[in-house]
N, C-alpha and C. Protein backbone atom coordinates (compact mmCIF):
# COMPACT_ATOMS: atom_id res chain seq x y z
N UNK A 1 109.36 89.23 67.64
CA UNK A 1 109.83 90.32 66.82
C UNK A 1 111.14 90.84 67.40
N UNK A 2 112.13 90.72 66.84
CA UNK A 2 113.69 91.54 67.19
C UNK A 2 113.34 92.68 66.50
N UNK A 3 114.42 93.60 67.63
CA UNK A 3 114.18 95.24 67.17
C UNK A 3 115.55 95.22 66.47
N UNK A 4 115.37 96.20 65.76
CA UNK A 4 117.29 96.21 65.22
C UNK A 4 118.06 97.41 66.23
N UNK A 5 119.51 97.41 66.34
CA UNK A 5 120.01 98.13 66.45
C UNK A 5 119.70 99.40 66.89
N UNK A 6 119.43 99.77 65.44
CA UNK A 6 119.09 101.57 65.46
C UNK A 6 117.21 101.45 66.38
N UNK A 7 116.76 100.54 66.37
CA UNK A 7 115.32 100.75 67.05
C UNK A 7 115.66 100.61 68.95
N UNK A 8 116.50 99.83 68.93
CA UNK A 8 117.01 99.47 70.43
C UNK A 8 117.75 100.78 70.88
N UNK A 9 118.52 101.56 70.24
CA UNK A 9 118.83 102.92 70.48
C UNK A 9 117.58 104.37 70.59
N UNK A 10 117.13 103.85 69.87
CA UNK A 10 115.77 104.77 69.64
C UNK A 10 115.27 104.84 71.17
N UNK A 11 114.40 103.29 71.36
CA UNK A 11 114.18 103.10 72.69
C UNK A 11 114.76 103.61 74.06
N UNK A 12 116.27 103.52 73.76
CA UNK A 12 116.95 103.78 75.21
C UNK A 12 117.20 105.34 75.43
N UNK A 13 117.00 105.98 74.27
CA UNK A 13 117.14 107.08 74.47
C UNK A 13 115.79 107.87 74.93
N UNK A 14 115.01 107.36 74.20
CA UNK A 14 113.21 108.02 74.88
C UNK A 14 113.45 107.47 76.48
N UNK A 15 113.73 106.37 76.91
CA UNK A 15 113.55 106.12 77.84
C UNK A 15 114.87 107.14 79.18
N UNK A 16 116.21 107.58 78.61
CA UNK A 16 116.52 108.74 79.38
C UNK A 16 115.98 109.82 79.03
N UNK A 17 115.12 110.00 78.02
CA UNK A 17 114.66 111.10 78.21
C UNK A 17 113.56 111.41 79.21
N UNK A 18 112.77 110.69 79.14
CA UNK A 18 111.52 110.45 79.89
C UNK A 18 112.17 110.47 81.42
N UNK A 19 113.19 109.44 81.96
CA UNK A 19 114.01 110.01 83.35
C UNK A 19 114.42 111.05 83.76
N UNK A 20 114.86 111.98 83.00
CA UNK A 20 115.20 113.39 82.87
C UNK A 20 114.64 114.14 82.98
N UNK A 21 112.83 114.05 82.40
CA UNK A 21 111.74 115.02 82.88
C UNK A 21 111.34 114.52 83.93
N UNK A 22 111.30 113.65 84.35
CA UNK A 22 110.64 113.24 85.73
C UNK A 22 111.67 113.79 86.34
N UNK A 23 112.82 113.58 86.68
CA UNK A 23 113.96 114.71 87.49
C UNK A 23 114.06 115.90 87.58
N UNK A 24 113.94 116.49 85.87
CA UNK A 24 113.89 118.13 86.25
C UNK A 24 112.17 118.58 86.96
N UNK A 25 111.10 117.51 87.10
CA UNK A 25 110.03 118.18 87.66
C UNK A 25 109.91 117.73 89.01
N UNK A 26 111.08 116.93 89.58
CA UNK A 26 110.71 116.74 91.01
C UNK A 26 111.92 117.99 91.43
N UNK A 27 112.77 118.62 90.82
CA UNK A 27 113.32 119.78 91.23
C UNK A 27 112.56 120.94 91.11
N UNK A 28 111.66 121.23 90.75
CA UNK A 28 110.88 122.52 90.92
C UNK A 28 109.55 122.02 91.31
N UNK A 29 109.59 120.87 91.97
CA UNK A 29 107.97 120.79 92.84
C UNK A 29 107.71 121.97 94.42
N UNK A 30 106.56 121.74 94.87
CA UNK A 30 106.39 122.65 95.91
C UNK A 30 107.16 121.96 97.16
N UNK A 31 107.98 122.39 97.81
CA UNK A 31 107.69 122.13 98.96
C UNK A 31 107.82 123.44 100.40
N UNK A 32 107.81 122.52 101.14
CA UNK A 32 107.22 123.48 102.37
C UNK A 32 109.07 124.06 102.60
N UNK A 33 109.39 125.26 103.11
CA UNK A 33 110.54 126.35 103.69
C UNK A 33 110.14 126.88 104.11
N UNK A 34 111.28 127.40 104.52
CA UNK A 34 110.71 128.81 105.67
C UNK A 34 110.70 130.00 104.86
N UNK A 35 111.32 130.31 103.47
CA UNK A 35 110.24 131.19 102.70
C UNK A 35 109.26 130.96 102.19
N UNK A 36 108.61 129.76 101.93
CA UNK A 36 107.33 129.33 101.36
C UNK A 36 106.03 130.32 102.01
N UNK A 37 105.52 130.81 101.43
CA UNK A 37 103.95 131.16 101.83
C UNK A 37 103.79 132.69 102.07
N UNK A 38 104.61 133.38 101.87
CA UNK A 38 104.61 134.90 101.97
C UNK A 38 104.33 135.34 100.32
N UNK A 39 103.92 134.99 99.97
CA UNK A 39 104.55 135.67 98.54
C UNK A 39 103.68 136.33 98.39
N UNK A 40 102.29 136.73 98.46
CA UNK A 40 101.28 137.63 98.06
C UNK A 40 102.05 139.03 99.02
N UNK A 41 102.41 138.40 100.17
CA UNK A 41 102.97 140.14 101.24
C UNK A 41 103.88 140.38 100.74
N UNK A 42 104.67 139.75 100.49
CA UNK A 42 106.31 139.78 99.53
C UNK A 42 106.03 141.04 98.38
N UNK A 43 104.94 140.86 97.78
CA UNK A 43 104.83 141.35 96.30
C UNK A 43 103.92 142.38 96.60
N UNK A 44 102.96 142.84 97.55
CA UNK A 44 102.96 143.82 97.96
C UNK A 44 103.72 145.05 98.76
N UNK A 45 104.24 144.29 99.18
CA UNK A 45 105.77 145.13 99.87
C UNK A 45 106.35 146.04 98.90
N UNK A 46 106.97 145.04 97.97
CA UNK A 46 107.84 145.34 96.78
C UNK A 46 106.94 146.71 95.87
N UNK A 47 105.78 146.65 95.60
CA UNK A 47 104.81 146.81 94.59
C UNK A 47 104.48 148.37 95.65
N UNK A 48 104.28 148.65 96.76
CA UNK A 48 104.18 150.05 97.59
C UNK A 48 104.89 150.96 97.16
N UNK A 49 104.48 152.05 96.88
CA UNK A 49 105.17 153.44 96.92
C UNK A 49 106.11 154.00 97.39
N UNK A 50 105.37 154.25 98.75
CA UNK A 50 105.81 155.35 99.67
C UNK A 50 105.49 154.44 101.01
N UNK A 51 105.96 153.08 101.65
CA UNK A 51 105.62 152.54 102.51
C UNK A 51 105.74 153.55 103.80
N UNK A 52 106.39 154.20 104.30
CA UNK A 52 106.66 155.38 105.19
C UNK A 52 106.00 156.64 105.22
N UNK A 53 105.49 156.77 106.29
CA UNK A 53 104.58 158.22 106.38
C UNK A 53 105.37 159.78 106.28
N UNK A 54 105.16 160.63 105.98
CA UNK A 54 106.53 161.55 105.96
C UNK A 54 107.11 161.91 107.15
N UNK A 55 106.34 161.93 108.29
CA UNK A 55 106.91 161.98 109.57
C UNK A 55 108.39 161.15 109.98
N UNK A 56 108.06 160.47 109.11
CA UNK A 56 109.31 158.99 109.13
C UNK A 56 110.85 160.08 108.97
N UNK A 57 111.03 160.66 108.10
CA UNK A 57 112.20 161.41 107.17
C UNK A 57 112.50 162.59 108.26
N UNK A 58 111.29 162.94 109.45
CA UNK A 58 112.27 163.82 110.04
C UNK A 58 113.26 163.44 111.16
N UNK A 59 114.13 163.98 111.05
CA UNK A 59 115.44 163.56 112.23
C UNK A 59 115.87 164.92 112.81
N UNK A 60 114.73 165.39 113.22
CA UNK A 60 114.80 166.78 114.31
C UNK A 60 113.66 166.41 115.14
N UNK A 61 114.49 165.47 116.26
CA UNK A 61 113.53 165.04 117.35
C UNK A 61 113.70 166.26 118.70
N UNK A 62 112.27 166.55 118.65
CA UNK A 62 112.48 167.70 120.16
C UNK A 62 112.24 166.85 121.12
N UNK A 63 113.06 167.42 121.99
CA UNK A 63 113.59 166.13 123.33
C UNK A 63 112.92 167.32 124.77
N UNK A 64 112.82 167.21 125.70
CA UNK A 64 112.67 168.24 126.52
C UNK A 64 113.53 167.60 127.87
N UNK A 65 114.76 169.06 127.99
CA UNK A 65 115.41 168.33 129.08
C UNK A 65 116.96 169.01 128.91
């Protein structure tokens, strides 16, 4: 069976397409960094209030001396 033309184009184009998702998903796979693995503390951090006790805000330290 010969393909015609327009079917041999058909083909080559599914076939960069199909290369193209395999590329854009090996760019957003996991891998290991040195930011990797914080993210639950990350997003609690962010997600806190008032991380500082109010004692924090005073800057009238009594010194003796």
């Amino acid at each position: 069976m010969r393909l015609s033309k327009r079917s041999k184009a058909l083909v080559a184009v599914m076939m960069l397409a199909s290369l193209s998702a395999c590329a854009d998903y090996m760019n957003r796979r996991d891998s290991v960094s040195f930011g990797a693995g914080n993210a639950a503390e990350g997003n609690t951090a962010i997600h806190t209030i008032n991380p500082f006790p109010p004692a924090a805000s005073n800057t009238t330290i009594v010194v003796g001396g």
